[in-house]
PDB file of N, CA and C in Angstrom:
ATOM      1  N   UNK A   1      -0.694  -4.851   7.062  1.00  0.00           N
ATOM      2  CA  UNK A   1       0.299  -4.240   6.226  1.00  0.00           C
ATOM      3  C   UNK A   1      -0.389  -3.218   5.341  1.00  0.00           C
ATOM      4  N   UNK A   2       0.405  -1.885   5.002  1.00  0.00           N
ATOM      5  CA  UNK A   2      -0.143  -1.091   4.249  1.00  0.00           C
ATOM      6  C   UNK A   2       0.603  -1.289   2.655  1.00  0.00           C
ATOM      7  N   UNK A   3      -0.102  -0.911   2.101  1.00  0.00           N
ATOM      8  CA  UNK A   3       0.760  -0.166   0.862  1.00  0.00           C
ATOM      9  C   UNK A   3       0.308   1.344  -0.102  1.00  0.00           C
ATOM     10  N   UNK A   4       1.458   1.835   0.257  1.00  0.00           N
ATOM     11  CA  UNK A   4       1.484   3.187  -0.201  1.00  0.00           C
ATOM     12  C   UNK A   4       1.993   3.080  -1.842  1.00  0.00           C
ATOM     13  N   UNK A   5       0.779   4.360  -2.888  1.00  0.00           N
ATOM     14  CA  UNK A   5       1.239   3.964  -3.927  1.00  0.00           C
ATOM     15  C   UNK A   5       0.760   5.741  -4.601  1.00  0.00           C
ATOM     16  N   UNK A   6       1.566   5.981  -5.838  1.00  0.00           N
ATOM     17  CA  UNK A   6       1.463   7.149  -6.315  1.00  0.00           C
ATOM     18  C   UNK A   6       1.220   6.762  -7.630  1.00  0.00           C
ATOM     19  N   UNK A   7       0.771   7.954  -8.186  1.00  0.00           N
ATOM     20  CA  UNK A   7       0.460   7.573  -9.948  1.00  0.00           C
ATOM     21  C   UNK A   7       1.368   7.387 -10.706  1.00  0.00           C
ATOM     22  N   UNK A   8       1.351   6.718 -11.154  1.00  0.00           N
ATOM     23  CA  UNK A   8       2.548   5.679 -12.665  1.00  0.00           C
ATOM     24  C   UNK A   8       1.918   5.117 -13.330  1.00  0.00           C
ATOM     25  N   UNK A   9       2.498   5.177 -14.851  1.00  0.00           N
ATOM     26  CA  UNK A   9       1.898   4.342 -15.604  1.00  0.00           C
ATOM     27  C   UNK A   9       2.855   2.488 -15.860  1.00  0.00           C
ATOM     28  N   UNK A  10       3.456   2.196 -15.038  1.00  0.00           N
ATOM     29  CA  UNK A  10       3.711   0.749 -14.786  1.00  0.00           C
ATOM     30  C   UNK A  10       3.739   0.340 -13.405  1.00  0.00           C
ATOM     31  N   UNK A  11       3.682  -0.744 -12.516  1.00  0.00           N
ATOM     32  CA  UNK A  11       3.849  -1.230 -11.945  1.00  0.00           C
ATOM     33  C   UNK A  11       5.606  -1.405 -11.819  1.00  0.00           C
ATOM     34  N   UNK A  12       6.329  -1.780 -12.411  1.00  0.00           N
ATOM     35  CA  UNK A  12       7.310  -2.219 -12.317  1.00  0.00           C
ATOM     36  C   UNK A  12       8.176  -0.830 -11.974  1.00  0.00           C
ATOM     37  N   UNK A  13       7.451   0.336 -11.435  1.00  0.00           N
ATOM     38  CA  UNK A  13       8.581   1.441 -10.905  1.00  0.00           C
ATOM     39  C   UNK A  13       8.302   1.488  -9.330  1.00  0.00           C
ATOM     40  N   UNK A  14       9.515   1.673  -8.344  1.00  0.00           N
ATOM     41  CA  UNK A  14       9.504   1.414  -7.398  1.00  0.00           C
ATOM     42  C   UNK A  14       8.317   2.048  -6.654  1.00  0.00           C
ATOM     43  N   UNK A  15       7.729   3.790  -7.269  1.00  0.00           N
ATOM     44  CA  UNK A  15       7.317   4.412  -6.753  1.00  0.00           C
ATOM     45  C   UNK A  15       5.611   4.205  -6.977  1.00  0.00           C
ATOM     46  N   UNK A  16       5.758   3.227  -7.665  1.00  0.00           N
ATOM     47  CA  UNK A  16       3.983   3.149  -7.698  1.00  0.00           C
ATOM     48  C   UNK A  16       3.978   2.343  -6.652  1.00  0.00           C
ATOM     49  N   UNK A  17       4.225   1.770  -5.792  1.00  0.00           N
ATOM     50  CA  UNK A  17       3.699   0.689  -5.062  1.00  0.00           C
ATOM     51  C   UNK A  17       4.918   0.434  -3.924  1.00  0.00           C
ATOM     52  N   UNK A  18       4.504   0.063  -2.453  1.00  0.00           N
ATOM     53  CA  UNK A  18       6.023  -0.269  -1.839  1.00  0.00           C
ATOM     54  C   UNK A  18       5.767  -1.891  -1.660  1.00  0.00           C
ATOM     55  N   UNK A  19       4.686  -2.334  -2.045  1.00  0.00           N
ATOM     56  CA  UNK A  19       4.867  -4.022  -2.206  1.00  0.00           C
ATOM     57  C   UNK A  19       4.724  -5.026  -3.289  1.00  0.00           C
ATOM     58  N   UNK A  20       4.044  -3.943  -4.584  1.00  0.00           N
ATOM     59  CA  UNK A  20       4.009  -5.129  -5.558  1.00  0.00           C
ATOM     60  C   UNK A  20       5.095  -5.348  -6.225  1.00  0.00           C
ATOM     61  N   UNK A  21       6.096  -4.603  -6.080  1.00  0.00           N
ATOM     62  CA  UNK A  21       6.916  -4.545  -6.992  1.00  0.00           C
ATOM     63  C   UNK A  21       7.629  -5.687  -6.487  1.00  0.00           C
ATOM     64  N   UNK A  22       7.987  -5.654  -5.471  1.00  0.00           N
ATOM     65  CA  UNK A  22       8.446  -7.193  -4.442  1.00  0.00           C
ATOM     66  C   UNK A  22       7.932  -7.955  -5.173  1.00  0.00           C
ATOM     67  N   UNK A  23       6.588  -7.889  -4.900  1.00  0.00           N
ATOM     68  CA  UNK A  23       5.978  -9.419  -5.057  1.00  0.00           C
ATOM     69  C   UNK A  23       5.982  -9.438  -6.874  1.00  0.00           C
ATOM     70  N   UNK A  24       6.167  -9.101  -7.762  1.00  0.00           N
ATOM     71  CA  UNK A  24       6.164  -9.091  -8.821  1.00  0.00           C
ATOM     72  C   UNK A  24       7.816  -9.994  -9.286  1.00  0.00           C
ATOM     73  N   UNK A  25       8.671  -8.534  -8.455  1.00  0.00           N
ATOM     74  CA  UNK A  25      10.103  -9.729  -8.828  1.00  0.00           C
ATOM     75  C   UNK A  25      10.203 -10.934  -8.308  1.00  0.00           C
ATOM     76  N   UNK A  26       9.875 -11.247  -7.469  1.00  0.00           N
ATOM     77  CA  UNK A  26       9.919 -12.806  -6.258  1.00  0.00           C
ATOM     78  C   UNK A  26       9.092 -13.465  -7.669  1.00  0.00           C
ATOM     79  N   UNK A  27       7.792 -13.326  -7.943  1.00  0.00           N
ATOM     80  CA  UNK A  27       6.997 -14.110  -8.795  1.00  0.00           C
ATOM     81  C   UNK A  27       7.795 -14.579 -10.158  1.00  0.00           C
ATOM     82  N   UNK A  28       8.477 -13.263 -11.019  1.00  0.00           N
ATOM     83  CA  UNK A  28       9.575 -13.461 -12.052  1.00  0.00           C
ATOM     84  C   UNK A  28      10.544 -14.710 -11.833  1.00  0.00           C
ATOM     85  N   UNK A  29      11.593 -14.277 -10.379  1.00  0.00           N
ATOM     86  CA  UNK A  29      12.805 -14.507 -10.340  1.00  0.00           C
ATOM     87  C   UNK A  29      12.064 -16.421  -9.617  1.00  0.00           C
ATOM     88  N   UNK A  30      11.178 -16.898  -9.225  1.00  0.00           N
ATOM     89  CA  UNK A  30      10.752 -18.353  -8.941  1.00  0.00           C
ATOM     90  C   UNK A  30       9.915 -18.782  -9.879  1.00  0.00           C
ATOM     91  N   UNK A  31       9.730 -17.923 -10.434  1.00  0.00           N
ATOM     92  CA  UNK A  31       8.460 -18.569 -11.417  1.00  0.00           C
ATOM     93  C   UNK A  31       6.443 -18.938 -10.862  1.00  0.00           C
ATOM     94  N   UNK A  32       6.553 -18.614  -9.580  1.00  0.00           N
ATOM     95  CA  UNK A  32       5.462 -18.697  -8.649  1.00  0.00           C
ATOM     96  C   UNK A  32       4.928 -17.360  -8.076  1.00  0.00           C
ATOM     97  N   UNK A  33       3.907 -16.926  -8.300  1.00  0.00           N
ATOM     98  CA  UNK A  33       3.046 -15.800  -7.998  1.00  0.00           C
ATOM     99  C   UNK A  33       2.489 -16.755  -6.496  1.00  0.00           C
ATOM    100  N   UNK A  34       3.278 -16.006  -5.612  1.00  0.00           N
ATOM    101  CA  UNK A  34       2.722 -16.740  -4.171  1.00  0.00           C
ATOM    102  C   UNK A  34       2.245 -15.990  -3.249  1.00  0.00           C
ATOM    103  N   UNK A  35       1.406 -16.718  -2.627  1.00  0.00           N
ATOM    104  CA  UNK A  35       0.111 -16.517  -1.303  1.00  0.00           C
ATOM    105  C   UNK A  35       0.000 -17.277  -0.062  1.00  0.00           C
ATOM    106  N   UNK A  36      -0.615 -16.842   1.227  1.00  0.00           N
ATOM    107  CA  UNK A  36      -0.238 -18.017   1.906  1.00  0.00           C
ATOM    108  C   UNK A  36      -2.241 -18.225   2.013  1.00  0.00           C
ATOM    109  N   UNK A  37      -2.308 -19.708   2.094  1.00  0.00           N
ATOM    110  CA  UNK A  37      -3.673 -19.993   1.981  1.00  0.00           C
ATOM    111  C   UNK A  37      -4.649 -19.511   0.922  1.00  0.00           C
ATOM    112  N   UNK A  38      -5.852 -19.519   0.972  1.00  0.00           N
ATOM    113  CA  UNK A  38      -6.542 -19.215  -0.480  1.00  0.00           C
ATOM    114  C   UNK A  38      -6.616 -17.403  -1.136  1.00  0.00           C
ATOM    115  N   UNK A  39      -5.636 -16.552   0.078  1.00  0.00           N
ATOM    116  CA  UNK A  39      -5.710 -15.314  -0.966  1.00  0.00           C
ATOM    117  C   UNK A  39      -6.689 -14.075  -0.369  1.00  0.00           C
ATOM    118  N   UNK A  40      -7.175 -14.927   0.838  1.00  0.00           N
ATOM    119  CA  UNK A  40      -8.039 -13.911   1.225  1.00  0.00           C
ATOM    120  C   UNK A  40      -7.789 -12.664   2.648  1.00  0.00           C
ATOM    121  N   UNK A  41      -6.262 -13.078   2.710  1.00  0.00           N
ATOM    122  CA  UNK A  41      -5.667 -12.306   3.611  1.00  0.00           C
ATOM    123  C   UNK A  41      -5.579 -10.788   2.530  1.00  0.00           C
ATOM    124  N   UNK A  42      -5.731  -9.434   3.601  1.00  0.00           N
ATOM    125  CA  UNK A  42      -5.983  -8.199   2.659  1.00  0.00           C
ATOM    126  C   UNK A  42      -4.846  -7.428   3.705  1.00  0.00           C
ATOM    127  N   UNK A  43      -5.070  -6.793   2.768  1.00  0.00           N
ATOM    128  CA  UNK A  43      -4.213  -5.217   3.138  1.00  0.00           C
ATOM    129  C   UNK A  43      -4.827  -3.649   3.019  1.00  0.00           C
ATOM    130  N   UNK A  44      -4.335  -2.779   3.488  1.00  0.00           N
ATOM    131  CA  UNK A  44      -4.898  -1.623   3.096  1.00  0.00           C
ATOM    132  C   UNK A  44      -4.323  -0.651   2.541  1.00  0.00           C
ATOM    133  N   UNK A  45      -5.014  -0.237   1.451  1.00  0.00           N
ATOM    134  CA  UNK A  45      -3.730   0.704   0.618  1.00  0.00           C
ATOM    135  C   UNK A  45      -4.141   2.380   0.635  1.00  0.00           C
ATOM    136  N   UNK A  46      -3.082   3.014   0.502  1.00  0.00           N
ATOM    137  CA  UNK A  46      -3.173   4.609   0.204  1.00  0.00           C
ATOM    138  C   UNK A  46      -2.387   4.954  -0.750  1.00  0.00           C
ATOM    139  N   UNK A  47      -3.147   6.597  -1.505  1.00  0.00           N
ATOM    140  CA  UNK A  47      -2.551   7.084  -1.732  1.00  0.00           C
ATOM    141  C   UNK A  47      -1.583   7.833  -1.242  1.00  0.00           C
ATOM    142  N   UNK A  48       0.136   8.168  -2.284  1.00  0.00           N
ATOM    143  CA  UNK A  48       0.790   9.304  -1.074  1.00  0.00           C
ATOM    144  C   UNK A  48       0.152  10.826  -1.063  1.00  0.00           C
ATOM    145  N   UNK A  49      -0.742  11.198  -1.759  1.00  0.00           N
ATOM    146  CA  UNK A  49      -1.319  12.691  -1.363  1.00  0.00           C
ATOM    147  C   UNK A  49      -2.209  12.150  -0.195  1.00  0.00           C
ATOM    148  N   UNK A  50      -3.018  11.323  -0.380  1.00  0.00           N
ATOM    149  CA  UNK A  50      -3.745  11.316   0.846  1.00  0.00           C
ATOM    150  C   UNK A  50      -2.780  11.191   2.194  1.00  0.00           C
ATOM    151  N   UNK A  51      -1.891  10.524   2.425  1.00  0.00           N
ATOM    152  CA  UNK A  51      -0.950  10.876   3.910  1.00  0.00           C
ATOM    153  C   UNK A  51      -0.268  11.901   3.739  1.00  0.00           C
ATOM    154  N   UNK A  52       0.023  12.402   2.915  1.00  0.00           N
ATOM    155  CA  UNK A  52       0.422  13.899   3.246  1.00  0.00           C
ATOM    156  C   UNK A  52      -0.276  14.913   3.648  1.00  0.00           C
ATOM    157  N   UNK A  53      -1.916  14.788   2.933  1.00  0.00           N
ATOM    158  CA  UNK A  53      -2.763  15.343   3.666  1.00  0.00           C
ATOM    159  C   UNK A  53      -3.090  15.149   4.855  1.00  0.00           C
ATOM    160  N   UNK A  54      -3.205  14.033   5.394  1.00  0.00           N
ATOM    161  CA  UNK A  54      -3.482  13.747   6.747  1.00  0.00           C
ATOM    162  C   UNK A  54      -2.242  14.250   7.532  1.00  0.00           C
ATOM    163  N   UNK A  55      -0.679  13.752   7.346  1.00  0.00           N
ATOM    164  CA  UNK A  55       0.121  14.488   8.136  1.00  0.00           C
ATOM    165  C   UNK A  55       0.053  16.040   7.834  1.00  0.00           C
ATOM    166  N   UNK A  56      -0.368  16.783   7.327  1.00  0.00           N
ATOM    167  CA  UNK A  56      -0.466  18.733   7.321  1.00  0.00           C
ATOM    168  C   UNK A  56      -1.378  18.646   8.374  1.00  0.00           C
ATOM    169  N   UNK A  57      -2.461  18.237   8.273  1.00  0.00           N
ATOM    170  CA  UNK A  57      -3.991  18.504   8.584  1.00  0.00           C
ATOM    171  C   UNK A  57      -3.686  18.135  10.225  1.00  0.00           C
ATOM    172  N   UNK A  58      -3.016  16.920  10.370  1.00  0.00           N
ATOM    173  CA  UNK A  58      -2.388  16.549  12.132  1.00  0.00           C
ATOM    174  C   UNK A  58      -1.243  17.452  12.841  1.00  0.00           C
ATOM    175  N   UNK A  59      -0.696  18.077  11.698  1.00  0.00           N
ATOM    176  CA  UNK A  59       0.551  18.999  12.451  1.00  0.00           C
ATOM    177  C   UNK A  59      -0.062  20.196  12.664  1.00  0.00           C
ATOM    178  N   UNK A  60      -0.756  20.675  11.805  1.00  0.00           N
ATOM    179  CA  UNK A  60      -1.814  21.964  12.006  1.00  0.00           C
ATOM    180  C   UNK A  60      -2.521  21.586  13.389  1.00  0.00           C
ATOM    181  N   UNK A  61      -3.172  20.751  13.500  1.00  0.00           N
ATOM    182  CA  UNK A  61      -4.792  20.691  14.097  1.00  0.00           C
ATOM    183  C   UNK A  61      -4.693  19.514  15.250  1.00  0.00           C
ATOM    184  N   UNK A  62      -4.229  18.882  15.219  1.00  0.00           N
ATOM    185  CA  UNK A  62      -4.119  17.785  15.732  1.00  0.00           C
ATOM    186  C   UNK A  62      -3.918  17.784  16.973  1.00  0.00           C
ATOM    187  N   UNK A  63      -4.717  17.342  18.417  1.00  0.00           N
ATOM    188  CA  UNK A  63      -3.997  17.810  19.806  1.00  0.00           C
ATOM    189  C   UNK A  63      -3.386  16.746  20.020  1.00  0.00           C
ATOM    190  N   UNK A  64      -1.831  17.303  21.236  1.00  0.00           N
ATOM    191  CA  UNK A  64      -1.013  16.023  21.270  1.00  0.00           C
ATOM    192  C   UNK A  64      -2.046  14.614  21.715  1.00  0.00           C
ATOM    193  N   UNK A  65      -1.061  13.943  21.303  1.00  0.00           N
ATOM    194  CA  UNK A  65      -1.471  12.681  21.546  1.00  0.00           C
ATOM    195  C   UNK A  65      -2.694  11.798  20.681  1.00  0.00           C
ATOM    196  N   UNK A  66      -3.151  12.591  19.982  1.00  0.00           N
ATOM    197  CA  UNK A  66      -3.552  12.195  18.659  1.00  0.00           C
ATOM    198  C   UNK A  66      -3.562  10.871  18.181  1.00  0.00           C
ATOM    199  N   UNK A  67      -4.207  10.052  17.525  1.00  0.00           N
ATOM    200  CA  UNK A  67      -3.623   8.733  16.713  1.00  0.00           C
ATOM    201  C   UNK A  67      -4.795   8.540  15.493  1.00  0.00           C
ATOM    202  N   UNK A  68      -3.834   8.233  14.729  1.00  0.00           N
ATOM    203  CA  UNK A  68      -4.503   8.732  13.325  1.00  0.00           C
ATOM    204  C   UNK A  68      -4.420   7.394  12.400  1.00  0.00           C
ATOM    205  N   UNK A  69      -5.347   6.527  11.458  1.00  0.00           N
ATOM    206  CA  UNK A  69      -5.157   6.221  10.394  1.00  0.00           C
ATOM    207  C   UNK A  69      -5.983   6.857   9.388  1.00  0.00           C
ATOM    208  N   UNK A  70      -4.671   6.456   8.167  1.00  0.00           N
ATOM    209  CA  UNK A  70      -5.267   6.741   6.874  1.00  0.00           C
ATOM    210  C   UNK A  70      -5.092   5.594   5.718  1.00  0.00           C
ATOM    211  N   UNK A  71      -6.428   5.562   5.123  1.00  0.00           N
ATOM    212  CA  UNK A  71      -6.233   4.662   4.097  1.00  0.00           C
ATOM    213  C   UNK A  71      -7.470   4.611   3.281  1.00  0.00           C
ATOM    214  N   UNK A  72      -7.261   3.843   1.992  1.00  0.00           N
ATOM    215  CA  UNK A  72      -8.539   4.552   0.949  1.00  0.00           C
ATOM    216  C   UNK A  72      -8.706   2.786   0.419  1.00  0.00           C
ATOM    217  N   UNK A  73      -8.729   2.181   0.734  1.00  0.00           N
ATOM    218  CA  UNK A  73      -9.375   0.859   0.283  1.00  0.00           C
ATOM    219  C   UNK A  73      -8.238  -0.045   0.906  1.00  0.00           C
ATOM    220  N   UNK A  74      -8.687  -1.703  -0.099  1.00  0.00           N
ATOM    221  CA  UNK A  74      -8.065  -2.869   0.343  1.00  0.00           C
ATOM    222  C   UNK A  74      -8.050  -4.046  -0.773  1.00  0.00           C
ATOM    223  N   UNK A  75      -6.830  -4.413  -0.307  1.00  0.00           N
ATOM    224  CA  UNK A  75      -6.948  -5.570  -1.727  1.00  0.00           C
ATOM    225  C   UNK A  75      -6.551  -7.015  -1.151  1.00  0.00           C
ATOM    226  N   UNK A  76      -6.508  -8.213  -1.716  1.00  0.00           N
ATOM    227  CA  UNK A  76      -6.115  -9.324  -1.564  1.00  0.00           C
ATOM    228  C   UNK A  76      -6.043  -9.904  -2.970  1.00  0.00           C
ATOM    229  N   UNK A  77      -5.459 -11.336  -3.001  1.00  0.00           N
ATOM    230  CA  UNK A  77      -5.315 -11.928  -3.793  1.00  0.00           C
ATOM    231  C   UNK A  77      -6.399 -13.499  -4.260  1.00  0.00           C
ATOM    232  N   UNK A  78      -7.572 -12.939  -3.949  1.00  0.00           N
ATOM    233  CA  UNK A  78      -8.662 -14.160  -4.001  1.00  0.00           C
ATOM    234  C   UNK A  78      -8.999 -13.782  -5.121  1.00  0.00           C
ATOM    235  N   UNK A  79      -9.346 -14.833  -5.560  1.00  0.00           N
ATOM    236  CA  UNK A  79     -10.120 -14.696  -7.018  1.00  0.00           C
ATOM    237  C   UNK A  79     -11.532 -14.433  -7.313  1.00  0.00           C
TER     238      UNK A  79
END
């Protein structure tokens, strides 16, 4: 799973993040900040300038058939 995120100064706006904000209300609305197993399952996150750069840079340059990732780190929930 990815998550795409842009600059904000809270978490709680849809556009900083397309998964914490989920997992933030789920945690509120049960009272449980949840994980499955000890936390060490990850993800990889981007910025949205960085895929926009990559989609220009692939529509320019790119020969068909192409396959592309982009992503600038990774997070999990281990302590």
């Amino acid at each position: 799973m990815e998550d795409v995120y842009a600059e904000r100064t809270c978490c709680r706006e849809a556009r900083n993040s397309a998964q914490l904000p989920r997992l933030i209300r789920q945690a509120r609305a049960s009272g449980v900040a949840r994980h499955i197993g000890p936390g060490r399952d990850s993800w990889s996150t981007v910025h949205i300038d960085d895929v926009t750069d990559l989609y220009a840079t692939a529509l320019e340059a790119a020969p068909p058939g192409s396959f592309y990732f982009v992503e600038n780190g990774e997070t999990d929930f281990a302590a």
